[in-house]
PDB file of N, CA and C in Angstrom:
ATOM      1  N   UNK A   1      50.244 112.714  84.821  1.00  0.00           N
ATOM      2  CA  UNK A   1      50.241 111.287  84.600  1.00  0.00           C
ATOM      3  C   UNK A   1      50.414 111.036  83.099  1.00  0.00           C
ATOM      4  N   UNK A   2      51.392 109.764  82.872  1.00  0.00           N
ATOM      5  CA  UNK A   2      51.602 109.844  81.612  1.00  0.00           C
ATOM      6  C   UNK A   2      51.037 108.808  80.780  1.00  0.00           C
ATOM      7  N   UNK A   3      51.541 108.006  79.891  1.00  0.00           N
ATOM      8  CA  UNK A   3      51.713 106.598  78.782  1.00  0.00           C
ATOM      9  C   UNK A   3      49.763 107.203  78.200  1.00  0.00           C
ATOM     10  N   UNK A   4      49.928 108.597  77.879  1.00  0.00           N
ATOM     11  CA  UNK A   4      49.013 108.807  76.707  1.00  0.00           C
ATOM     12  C   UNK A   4      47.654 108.054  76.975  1.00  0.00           C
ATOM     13  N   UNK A   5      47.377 108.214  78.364  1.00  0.00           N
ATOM     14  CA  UNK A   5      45.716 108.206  78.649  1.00  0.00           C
ATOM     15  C   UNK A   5      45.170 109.572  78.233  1.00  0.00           C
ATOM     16  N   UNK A   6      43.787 108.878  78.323  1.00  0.00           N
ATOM     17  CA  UNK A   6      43.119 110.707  77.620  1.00  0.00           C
ATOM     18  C   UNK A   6      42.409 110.901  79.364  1.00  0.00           C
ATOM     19  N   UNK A   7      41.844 111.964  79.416  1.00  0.00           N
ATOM     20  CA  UNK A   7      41.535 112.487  80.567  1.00  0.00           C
ATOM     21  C   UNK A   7      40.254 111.313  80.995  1.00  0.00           C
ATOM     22  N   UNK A   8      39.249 111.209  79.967  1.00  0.00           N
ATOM     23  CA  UNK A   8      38.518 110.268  80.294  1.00  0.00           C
ATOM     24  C   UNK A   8      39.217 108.452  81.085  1.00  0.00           C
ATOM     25  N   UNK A   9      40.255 108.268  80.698  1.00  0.00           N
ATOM     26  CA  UNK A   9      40.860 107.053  80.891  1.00  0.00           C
ATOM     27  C   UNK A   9      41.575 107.246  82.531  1.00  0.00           C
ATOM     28  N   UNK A  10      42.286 108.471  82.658  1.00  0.00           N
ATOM     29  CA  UNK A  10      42.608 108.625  83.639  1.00  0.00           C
ATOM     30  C   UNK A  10      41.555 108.542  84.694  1.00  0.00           C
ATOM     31  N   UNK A  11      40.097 109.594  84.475  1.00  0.00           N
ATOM     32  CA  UNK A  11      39.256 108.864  85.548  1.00  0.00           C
ATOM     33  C   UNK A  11      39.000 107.953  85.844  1.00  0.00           C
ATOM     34  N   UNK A  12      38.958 106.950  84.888  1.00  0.00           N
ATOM     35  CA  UNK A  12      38.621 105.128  85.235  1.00  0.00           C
ATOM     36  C   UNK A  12      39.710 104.603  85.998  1.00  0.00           C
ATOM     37  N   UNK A  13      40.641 105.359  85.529  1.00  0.00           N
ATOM     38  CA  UNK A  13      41.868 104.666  86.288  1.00  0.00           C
ATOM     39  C   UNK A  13      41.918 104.822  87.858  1.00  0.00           C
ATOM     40  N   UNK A  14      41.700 106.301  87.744  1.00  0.00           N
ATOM     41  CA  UNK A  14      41.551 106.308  89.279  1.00  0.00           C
ATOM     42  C   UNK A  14      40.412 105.603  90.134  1.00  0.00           C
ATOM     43  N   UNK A  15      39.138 105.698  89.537  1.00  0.00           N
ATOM     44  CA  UNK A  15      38.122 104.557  90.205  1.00  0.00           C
ATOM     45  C   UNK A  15      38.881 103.692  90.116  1.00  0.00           C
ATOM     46  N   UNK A  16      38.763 102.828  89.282  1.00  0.00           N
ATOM     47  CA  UNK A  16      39.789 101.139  89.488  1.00  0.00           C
ATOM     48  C   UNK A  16      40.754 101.115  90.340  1.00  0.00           C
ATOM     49  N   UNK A  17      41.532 102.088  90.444  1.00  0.00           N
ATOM     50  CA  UNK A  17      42.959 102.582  91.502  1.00  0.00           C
ATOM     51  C   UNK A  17      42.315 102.122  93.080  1.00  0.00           C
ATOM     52  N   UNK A  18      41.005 102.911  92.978  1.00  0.00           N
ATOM     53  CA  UNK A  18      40.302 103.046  94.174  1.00  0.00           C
ATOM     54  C   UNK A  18      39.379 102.105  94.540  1.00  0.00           C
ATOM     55  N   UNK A  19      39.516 101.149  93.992  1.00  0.00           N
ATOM     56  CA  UNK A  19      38.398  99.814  94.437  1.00  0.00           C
ATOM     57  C   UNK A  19      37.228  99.677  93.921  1.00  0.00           C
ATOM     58  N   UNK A  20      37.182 100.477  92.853  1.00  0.00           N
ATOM     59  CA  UNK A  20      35.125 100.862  92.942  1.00  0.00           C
ATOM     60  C   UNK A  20      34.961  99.782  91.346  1.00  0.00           C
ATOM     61  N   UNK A  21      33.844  99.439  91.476  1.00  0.00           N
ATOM     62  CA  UNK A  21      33.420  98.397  90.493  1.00  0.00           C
ATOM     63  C   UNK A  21      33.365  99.285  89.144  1.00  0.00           C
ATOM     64  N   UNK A  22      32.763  98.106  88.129  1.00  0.00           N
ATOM     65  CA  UNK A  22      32.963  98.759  86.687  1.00  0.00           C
ATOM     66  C   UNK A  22      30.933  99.529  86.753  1.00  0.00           C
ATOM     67  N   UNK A  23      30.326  99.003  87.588  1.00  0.00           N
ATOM     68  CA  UNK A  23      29.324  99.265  87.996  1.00  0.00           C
ATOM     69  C   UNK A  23      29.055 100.910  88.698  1.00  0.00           C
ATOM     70  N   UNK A  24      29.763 100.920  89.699  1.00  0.00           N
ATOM     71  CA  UNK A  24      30.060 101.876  90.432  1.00  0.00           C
ATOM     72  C   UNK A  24      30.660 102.904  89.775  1.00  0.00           C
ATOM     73  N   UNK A  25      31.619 102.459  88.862  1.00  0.00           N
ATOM     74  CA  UNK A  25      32.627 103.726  88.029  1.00  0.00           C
ATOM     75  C   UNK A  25      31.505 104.365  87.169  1.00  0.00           C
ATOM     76  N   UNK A  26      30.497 103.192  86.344  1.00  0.00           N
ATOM     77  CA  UNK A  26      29.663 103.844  85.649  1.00  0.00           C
ATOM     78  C   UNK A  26      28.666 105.048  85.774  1.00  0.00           C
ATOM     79  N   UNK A  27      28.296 104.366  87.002  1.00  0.00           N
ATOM     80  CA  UNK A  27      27.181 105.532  87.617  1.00  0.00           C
ATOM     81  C   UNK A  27      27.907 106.761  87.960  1.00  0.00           C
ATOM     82  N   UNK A  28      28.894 107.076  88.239  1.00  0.00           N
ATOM     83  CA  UNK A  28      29.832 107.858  88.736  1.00  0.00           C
ATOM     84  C   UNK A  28      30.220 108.841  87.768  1.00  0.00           C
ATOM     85  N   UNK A  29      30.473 107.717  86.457  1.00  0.00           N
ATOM     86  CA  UNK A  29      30.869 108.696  85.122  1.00  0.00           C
ATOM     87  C   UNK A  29      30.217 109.168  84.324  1.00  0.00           C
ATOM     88  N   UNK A  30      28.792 108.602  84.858  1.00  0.00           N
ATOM     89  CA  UNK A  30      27.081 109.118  83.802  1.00  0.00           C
ATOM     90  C   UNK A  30      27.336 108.122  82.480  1.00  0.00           C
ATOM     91  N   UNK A  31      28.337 106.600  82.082  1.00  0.00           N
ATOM     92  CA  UNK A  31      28.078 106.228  81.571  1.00  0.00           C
ATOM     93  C   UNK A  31      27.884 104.452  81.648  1.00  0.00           C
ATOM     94  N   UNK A  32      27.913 104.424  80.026  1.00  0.00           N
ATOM     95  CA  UNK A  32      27.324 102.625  80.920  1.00  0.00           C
ATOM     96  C   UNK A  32      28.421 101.529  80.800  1.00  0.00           C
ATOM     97  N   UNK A  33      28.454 100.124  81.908  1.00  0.00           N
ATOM     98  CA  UNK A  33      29.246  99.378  82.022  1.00  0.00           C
ATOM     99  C   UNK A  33      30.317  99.029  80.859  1.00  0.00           C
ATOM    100  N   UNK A  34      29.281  99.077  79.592  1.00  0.00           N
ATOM    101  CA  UNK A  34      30.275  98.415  79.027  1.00  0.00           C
ATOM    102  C   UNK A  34      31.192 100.098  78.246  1.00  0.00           C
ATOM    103  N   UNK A  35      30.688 100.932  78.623  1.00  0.00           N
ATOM    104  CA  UNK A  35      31.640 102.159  78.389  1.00  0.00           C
ATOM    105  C   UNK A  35      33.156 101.987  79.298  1.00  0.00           C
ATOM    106  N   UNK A  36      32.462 101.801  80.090  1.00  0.00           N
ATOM    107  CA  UNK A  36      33.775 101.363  81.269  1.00  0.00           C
ATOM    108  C   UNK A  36      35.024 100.243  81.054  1.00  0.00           C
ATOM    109  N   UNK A  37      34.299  99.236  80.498  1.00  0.00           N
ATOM    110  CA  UNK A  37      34.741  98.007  80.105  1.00  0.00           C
ATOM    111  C   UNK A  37      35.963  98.170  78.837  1.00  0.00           C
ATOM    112  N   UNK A  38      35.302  99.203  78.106  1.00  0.00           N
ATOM    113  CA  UNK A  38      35.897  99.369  76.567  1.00  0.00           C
ATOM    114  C   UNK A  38      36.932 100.213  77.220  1.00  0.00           C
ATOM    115  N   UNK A  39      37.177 101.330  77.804  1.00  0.00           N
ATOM    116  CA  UNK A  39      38.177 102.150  78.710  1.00  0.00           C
ATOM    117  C   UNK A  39      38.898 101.179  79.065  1.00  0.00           C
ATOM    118  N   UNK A  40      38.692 100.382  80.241  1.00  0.00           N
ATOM    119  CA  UNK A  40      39.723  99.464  80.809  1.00  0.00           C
ATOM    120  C   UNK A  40      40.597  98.660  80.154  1.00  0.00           C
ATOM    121  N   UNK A  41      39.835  98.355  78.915  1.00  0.00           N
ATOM    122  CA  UNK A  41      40.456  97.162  77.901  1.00  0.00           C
ATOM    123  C   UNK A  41      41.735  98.439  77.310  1.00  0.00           C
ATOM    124  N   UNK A  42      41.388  99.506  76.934  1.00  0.00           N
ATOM    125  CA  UNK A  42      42.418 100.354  76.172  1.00  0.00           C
ATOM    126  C   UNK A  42      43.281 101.004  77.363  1.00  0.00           C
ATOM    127  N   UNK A  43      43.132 101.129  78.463  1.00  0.00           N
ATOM    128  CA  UNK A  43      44.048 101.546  79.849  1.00  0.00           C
ATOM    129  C   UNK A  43      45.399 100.192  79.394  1.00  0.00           C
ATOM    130  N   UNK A  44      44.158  99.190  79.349  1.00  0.00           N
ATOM    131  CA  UNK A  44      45.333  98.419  80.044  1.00  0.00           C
ATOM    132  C   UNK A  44      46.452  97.824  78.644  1.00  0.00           C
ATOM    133  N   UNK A  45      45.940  97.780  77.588  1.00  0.00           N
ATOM    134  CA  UNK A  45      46.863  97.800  76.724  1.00  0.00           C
ATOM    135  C   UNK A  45      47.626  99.290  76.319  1.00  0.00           C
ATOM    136  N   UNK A  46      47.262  99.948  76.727  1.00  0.00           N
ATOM    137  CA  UNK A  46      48.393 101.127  76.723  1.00  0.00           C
ATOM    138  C   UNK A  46      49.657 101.654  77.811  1.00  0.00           C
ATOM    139  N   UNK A  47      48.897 101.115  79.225  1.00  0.00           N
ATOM    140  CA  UNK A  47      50.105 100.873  80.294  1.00  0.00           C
ATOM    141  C   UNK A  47      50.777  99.240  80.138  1.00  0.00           C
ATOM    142  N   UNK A  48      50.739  98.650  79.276  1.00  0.00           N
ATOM    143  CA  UNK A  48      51.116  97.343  78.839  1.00  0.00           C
ATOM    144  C   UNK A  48      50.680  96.411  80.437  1.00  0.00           C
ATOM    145  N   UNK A  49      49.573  96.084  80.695  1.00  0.00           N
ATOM    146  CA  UNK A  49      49.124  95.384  81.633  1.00  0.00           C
ATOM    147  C   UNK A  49      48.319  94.787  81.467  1.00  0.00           C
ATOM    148  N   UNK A  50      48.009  93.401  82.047  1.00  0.00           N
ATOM    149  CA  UNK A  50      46.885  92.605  81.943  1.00  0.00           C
ATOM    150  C   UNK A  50      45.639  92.565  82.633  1.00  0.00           C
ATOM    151  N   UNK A  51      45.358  93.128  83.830  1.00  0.00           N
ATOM    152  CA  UNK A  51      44.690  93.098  84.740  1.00  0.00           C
ATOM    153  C   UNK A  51      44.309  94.384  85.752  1.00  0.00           C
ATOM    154  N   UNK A  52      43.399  94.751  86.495  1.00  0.00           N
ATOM    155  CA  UNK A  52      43.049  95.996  87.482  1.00  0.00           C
ATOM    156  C   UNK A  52      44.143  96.010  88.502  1.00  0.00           C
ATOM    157  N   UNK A  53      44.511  95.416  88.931  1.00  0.00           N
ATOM    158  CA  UNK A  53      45.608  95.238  89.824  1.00  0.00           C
ATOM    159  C   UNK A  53      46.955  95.849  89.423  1.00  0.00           C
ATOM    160  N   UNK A  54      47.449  95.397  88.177  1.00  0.00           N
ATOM    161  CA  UNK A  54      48.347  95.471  87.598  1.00  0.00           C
ATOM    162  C   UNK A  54      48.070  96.921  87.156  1.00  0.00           C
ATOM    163  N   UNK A  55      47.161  97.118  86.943  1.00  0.00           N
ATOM    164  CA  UNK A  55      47.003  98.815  86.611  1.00  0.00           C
ATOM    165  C   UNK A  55      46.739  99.611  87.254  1.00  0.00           C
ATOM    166  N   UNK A  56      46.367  99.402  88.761  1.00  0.00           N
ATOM    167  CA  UNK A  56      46.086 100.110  89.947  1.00  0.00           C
ATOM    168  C   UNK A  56      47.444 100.517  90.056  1.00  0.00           C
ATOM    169  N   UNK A  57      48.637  99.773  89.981  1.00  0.00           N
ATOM    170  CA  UNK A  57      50.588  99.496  90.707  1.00  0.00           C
ATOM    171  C   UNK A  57      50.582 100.853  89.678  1.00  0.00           C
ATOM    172  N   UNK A  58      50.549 100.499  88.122  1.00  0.00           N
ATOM    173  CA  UNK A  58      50.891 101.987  87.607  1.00  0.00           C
ATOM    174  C   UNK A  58      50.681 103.074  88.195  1.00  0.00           C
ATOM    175  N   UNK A  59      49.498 103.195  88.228  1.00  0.00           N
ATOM    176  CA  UNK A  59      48.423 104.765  88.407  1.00  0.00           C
ATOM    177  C   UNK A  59      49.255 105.061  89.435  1.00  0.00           C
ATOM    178  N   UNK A  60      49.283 103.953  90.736  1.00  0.00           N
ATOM    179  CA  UNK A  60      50.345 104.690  92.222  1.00  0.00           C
ATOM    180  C   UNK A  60      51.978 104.994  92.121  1.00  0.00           C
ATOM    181  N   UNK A  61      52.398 104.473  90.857  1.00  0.00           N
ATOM    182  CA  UNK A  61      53.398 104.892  90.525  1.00  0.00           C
ATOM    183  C   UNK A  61      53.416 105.697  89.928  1.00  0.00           C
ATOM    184  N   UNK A  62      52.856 105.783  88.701  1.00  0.00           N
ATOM    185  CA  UNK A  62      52.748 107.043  87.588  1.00  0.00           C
ATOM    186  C   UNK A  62      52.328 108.522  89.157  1.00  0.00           C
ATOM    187  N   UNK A  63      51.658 108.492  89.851  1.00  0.00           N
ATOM    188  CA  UNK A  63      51.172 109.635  90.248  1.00  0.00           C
ATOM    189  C   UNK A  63      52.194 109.812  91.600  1.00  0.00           C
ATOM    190  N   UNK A  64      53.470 108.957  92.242  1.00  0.00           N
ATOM    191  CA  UNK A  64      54.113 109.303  92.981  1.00  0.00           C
ATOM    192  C   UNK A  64      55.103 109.862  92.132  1.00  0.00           C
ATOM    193  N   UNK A  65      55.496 109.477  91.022  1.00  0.00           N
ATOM    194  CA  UNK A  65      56.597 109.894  89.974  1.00  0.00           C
ATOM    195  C   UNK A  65      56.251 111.552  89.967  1.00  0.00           C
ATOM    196  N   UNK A  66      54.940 111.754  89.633  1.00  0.00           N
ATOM    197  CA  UNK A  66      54.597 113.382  89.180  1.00  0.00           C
ATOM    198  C   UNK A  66      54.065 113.662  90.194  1.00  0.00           C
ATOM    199  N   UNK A  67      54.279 113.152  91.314  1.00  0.00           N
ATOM    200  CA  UNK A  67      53.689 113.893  92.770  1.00  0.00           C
ATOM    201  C   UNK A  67      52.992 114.293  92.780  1.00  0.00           C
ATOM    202  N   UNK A  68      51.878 113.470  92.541  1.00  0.00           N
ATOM    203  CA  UNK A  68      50.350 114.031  92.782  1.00  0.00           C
ATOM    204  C   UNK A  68      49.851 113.343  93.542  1.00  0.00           C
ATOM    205  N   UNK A  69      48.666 114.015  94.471  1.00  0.00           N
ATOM    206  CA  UNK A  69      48.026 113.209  96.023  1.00  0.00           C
ATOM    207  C   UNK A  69      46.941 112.437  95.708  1.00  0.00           C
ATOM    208  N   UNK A  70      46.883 111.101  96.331  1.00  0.00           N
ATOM    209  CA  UNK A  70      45.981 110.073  96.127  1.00  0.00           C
ATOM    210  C   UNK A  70      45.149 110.203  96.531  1.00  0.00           C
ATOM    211  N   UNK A  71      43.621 110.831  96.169  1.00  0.00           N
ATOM    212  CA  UNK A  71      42.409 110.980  97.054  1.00  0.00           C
ATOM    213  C   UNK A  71      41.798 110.523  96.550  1.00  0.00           C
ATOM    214  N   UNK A  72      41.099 109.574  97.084  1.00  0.00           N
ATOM    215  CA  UNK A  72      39.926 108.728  96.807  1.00  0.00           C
ATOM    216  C   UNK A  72      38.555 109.672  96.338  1.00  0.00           C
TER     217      UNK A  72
END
């Protein structure tokens, strides 16, 4: 997966990809909301997007492009 996420960003991405709150991602990632928050804000200005939605469409594109399997 590309557009220069760091590995940490890519996990958020995939929670967000996957429906799960900024709540849910936290507990998940051992850190706190607004850790999550600050990630999302830099996801989404680096895939040039405004919104979770809009950055969910990447992630399923970016990862059909490099054929990688979507598991929740």
């Amino acid at each position: 997966m590309s557009a220069d996420l760091s590995p940490r960003e890519r996990e958020v991405l995939e929670c967000a990809a996957f429906g799960r709150s900024n709540g849910q991602i936290a507990a998940e990632l051992g850190v706190t909301v607004n850790t999550v928050k600050f990630h999302l804000a830099s996801i989404f200005r680096k895939l040039g997007v405004a919104n979770r939605t809009a950055a969910a469409t990447a992630y399923v594109r970016m990862a059909v492009r490099d054929d990688e399997r979507l598991v929740p």
